[in-house]
PDB file of N, CA and C in Angstrom:
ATOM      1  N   UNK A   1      41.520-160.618-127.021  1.00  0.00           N
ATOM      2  CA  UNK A   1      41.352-160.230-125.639  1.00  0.00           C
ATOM      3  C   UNK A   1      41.225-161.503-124.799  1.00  0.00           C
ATOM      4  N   UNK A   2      41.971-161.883-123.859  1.00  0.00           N
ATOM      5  CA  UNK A   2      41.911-162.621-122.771  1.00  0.00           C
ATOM      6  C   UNK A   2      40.655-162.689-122.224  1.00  0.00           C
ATOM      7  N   UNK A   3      40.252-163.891-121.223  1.00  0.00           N
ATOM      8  CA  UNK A   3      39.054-164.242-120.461  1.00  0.00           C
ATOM      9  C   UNK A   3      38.831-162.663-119.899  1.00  0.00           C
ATOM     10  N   UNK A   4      40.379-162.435-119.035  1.00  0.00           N
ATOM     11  CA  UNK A   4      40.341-161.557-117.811  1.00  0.00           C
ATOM     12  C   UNK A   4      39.872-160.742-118.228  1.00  0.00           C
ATOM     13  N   UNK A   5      40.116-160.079-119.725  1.00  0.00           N
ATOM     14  CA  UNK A   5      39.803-158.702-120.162  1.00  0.00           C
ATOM     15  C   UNK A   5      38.106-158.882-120.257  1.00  0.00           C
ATOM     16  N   UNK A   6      37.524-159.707-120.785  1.00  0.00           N
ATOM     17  CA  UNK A   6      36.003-159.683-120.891  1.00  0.00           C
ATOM     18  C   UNK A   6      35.397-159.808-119.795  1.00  0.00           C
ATOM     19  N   UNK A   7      36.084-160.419-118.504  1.00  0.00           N
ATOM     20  CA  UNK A   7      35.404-160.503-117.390  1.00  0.00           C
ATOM     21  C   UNK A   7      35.338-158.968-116.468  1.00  0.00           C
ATOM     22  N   UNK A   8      36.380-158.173-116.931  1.00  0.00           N
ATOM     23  CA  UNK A   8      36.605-156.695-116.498  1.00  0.00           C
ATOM     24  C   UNK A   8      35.853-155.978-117.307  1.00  0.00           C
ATOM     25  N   UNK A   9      35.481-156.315-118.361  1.00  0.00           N
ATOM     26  CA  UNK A   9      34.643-154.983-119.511  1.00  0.00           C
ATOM     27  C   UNK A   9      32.705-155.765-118.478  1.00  0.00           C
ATOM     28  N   UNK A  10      33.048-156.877-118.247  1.00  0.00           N
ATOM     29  CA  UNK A  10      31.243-157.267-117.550  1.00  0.00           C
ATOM     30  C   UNK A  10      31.529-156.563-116.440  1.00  0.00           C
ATOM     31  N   UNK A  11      32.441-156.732-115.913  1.00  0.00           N
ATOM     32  CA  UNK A  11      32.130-156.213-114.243  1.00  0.00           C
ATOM     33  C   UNK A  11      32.269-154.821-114.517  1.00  0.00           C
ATOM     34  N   UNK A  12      32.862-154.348-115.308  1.00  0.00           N
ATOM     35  CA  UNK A  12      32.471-152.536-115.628  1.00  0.00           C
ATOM     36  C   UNK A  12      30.950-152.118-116.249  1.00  0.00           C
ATOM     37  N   UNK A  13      30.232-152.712-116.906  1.00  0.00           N
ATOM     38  CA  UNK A  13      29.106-152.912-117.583  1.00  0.00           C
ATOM     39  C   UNK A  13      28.227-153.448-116.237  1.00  0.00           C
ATOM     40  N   UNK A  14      28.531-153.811-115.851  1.00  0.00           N
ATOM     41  CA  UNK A  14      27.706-154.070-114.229  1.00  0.00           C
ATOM     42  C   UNK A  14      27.830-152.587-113.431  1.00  0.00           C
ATOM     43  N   UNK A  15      28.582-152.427-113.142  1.00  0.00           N
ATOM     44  CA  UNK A  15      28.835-150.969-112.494  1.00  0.00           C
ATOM     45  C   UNK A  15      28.298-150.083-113.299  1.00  0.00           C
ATOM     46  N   UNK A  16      28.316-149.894-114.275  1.00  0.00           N
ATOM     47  CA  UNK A  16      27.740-148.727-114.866  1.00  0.00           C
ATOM     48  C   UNK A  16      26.160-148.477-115.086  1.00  0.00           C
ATOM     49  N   UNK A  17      25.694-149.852-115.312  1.00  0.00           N
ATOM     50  CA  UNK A  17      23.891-150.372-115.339  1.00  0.00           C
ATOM     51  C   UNK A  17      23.734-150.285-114.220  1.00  0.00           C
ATOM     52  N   UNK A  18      24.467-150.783-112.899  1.00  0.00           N
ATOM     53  CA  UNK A  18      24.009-150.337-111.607  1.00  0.00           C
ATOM     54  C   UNK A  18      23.856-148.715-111.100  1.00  0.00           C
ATOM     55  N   UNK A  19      24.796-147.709-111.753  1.00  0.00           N
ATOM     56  CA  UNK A  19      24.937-146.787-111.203  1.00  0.00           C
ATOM     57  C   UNK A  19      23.790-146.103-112.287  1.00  0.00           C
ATOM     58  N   UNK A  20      23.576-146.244-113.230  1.00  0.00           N
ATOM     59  CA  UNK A  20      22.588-145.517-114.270  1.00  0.00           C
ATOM     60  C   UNK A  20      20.925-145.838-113.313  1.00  0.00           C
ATOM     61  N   UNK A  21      20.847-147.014-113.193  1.00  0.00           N
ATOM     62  CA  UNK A  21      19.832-147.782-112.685  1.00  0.00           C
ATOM     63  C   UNK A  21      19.109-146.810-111.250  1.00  0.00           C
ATOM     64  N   UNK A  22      20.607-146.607-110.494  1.00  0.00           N
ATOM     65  CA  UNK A  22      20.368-145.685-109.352  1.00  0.00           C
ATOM     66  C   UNK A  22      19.926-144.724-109.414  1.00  0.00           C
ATOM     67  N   UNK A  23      20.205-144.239-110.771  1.00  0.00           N
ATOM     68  CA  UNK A  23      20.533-142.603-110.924  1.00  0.00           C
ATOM     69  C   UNK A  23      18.693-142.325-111.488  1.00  0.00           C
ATOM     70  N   UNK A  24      18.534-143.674-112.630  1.00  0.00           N
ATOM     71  CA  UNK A  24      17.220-143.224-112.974  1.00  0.00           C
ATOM     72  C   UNK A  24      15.677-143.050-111.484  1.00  0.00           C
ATOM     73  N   UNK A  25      16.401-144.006-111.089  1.00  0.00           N
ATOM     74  CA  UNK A  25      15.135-144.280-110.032  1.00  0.00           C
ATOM     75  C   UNK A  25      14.838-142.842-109.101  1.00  0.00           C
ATOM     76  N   UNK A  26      16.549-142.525-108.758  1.00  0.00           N
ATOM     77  CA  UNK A  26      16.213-141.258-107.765  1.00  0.00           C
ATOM     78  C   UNK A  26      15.419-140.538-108.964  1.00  0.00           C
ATOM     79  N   UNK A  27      16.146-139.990-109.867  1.00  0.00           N
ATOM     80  CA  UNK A  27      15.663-138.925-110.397  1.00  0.00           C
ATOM     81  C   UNK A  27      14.534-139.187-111.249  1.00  0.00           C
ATOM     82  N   UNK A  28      13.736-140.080-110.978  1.00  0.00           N
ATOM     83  CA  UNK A  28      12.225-140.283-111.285  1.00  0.00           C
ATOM     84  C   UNK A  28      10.921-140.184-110.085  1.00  0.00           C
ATOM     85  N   UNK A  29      11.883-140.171-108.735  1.00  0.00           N
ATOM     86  CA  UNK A  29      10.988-140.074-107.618  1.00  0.00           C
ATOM     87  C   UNK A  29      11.426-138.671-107.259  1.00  0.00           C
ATOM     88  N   UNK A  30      12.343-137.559-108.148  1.00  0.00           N
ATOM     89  CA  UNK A  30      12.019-136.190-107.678  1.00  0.00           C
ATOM     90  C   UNK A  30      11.066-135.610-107.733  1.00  0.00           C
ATOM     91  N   UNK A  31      10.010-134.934-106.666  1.00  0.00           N
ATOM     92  CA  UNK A  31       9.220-134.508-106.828  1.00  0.00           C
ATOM     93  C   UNK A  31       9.345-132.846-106.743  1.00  0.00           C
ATOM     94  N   UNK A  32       9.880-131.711-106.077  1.00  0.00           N
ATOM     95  CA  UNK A  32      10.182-131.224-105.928  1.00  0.00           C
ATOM     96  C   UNK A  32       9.809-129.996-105.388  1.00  0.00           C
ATOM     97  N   UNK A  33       8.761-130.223-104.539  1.00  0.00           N
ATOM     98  CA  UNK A  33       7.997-129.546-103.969  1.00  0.00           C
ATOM     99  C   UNK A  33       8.602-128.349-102.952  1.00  0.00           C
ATOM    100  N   UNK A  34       9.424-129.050-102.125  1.00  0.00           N
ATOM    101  CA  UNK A  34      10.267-128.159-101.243  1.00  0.00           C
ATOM    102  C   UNK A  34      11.371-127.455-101.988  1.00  0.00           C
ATOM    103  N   UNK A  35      12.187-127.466-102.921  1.00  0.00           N
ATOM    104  CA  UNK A  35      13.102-126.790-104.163  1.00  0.00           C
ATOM    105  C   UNK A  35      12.203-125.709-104.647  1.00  0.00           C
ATOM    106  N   UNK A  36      10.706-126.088-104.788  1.00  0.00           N
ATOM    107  CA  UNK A  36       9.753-124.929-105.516  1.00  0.00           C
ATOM    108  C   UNK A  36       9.226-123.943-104.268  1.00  0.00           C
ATOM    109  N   UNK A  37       9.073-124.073-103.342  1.00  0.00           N
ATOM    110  CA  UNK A  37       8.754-123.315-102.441  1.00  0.00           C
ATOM    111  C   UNK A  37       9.903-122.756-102.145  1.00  0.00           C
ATOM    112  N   UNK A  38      11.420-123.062-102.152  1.00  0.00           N
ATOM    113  CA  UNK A  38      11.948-122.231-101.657  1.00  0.00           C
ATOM    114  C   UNK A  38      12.672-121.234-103.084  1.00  0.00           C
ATOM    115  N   UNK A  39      12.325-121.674-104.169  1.00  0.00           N
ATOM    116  CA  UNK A  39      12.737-120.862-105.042  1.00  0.00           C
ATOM    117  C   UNK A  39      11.158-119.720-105.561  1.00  0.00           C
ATOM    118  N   UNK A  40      10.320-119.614-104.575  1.00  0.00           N
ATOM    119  CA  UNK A  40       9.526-118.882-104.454  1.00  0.00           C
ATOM    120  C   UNK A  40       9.692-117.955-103.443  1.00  0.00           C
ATOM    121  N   UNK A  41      10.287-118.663-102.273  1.00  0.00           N
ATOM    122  CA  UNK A  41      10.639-117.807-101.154  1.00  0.00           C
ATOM    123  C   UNK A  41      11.869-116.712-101.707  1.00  0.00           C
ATOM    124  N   UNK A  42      12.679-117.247-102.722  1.00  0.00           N
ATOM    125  CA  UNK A  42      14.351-116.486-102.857  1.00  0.00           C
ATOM    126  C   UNK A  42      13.676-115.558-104.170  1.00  0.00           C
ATOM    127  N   UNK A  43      12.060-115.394-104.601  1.00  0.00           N
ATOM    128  CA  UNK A  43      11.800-115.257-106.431  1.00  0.00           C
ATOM    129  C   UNK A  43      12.655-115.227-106.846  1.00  0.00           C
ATOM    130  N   UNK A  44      13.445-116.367-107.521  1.00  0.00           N
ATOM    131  CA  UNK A  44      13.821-116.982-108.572  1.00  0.00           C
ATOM    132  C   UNK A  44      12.966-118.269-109.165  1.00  0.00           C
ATOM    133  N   UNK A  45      11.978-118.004-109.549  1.00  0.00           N
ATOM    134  CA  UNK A  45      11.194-118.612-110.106  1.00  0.00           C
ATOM    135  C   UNK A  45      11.869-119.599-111.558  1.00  0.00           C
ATOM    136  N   UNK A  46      12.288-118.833-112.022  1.00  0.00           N
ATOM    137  CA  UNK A  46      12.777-119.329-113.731  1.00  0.00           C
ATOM    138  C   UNK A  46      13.993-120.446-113.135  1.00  0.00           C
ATOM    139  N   UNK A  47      14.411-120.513-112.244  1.00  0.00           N
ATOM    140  CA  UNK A  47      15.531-121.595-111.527  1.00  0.00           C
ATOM    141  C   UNK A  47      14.734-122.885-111.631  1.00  0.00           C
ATOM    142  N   UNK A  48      13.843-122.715-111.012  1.00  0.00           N
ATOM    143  CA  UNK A  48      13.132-123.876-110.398  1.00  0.00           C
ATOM    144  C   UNK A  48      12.862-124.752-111.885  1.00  0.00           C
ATOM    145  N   UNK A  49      12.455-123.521-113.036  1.00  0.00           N
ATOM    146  CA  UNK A  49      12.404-124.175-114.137  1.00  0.00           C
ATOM    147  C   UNK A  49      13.337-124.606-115.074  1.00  0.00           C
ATOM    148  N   UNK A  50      14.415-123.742-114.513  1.00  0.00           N
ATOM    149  CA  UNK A  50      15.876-124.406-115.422  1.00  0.00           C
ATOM    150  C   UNK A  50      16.283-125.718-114.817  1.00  0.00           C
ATOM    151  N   UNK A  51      16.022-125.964-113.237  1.00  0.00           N
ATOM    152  CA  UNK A  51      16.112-126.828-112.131  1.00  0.00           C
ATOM    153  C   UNK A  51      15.407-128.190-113.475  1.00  0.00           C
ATOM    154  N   UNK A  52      14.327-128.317-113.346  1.00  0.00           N
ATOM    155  CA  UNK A  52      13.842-128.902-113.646  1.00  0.00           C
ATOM    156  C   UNK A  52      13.970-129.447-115.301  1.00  0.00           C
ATOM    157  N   UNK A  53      14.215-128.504-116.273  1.00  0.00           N
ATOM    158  CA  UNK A  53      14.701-129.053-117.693  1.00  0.00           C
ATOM    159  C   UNK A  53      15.840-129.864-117.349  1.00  0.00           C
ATOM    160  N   UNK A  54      16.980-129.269-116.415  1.00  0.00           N
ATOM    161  CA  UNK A  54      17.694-130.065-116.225  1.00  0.00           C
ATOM    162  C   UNK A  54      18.113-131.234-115.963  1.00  0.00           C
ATOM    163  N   UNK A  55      16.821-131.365-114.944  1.00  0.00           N
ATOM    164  CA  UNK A  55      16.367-133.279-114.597  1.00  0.00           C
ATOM    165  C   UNK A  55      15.898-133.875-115.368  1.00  0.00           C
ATOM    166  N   UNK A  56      15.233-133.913-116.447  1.00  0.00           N
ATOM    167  CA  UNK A  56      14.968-134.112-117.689  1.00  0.00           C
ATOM    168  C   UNK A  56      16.241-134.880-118.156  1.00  0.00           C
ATOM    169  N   UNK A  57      16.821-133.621-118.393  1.00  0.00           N
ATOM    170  CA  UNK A  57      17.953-134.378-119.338  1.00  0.00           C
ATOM    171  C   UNK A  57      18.599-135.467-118.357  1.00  0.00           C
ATOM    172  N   UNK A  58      18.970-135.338-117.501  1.00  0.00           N
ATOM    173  CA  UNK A  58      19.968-136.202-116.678  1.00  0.00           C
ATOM    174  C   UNK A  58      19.442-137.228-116.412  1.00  0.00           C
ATOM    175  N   UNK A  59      17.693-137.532-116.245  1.00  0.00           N
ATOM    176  CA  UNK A  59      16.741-138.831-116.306  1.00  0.00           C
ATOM    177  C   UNK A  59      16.828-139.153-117.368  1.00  0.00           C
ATOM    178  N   UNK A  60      16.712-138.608-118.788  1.00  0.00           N
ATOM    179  CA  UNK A  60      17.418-139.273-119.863  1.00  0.00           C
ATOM    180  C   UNK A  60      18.861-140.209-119.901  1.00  0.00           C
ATOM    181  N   UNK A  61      19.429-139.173-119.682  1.00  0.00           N
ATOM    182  CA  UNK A  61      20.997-139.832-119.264  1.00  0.00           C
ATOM    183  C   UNK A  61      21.478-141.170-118.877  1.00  0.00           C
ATOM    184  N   UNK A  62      20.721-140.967-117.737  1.00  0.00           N
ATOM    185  CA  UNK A  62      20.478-142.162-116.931  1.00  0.00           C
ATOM    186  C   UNK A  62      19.801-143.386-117.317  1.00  0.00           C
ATOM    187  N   UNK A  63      19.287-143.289-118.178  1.00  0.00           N
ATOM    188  CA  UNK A  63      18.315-144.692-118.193  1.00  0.00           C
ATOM    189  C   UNK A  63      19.269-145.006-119.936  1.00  0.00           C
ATOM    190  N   UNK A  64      19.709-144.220-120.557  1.00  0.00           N
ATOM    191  CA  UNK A  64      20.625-144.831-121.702  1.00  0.00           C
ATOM    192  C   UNK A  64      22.125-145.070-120.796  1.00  0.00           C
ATOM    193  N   UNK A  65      22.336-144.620-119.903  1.00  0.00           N
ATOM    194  CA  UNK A  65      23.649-145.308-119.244  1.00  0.00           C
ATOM    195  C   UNK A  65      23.283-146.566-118.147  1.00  0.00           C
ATOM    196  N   UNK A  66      22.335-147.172-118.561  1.00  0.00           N
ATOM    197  CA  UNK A  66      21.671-148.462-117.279  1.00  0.00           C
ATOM    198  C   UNK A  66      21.694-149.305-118.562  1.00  0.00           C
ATOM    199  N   UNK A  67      20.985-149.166-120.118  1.00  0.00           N
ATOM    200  CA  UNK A  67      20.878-149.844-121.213  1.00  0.00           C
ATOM    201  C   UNK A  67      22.221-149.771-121.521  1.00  0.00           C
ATOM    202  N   UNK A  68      23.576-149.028-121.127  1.00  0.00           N
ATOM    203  CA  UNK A  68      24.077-149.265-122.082  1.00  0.00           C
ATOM    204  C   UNK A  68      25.291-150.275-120.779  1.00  0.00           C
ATOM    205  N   UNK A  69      25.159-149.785-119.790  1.00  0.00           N
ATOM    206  CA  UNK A  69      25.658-151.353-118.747  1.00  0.00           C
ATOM    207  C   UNK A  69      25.495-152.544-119.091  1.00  0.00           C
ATOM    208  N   UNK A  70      23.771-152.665-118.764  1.00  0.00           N
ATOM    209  CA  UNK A  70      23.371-153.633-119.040  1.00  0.00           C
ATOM    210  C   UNK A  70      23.861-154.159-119.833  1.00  0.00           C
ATOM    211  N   UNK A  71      23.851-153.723-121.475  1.00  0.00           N
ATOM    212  CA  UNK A  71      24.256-154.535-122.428  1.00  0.00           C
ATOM    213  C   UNK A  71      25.760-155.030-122.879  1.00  0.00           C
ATOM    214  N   UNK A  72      26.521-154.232-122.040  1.00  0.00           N
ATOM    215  CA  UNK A  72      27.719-154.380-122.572  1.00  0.00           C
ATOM    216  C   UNK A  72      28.288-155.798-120.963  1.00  0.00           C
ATOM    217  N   UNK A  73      27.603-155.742-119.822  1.00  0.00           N
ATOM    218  CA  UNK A  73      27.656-156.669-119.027  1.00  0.00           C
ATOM    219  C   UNK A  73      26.870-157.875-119.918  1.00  0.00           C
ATOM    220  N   UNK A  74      25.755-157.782-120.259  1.00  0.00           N
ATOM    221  CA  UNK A  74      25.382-159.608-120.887  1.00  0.00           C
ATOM    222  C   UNK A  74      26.661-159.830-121.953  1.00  0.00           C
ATOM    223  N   UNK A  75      26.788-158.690-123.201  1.00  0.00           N
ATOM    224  CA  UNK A  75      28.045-159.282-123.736  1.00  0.00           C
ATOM    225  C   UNK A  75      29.314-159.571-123.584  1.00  0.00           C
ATOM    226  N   UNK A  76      29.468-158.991-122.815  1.00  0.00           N
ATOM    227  CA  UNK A  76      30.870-159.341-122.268  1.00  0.00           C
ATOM    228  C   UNK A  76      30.794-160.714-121.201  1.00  0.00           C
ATOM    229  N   UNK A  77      29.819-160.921-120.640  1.00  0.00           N
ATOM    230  CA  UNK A  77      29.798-162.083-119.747  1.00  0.00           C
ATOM    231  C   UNK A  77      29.523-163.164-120.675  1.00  0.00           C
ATOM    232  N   UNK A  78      29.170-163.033-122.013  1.00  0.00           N
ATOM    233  CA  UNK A  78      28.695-163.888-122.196  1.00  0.00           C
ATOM    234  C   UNK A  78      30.310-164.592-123.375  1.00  0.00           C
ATOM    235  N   UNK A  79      30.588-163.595-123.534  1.00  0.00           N
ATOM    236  CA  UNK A  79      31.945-163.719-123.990  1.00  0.00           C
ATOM    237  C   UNK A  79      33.346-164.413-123.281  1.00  0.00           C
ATOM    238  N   UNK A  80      32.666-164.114-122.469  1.00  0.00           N
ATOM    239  CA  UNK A  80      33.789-164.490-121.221  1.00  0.00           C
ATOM    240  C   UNK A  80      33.365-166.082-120.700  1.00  0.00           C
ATOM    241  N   UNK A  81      32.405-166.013-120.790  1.00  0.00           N
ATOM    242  CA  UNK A  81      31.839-167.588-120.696  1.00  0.00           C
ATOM    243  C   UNK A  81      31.627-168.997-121.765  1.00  0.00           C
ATOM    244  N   UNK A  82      32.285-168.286-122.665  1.00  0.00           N
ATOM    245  CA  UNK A  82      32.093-168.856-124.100  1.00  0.00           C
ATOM    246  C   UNK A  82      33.462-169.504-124.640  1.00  0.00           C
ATOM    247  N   UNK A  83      34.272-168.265-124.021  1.00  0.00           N
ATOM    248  CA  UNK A  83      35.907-168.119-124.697  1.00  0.00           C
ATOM    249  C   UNK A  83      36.934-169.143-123.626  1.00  0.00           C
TER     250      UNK A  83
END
């Protein structure tokens, strides 16, 4: 693989740790107070709780797609800086 190609797999590994990074933060400052009141107002109660397993998983998601940026940006940059 060429410089260019390792310098495109970092700058994709940058984008992807950035966008995971984003993703964890929002969905760690959901609180969801107004979603629960209004899925009290509509009783659908069990929403609010499927609502919520769901963020779970996707805050999971998120923070193994920021580790897995991250890491593939240091190796690849570092590859690219080497080669």
């Amino acid at each position: 693989m060429t410089q260019a190609g390792w310098i495109l797999l970092a700058v994709g590994g940058l984008f992807l740790g950035a966008i995971g990074g984003l993703g964890d933060e929002l969905l760690d400052r959901f609180a969801g107070r107004s979603l629960e009141a209004y899925c009290r107002l509509k009783r659908r109660r069990e929403r609010f709780g499927a609502i919520l397993d769901g963020q779970e998983a996707a805050l999971a998601a998120s923070k193994y797609l920021r580790v897995l940026g991250t890491v593939l940006f240091l190796l690849a940059g570092t590859v690219a800086i080497l080669a």
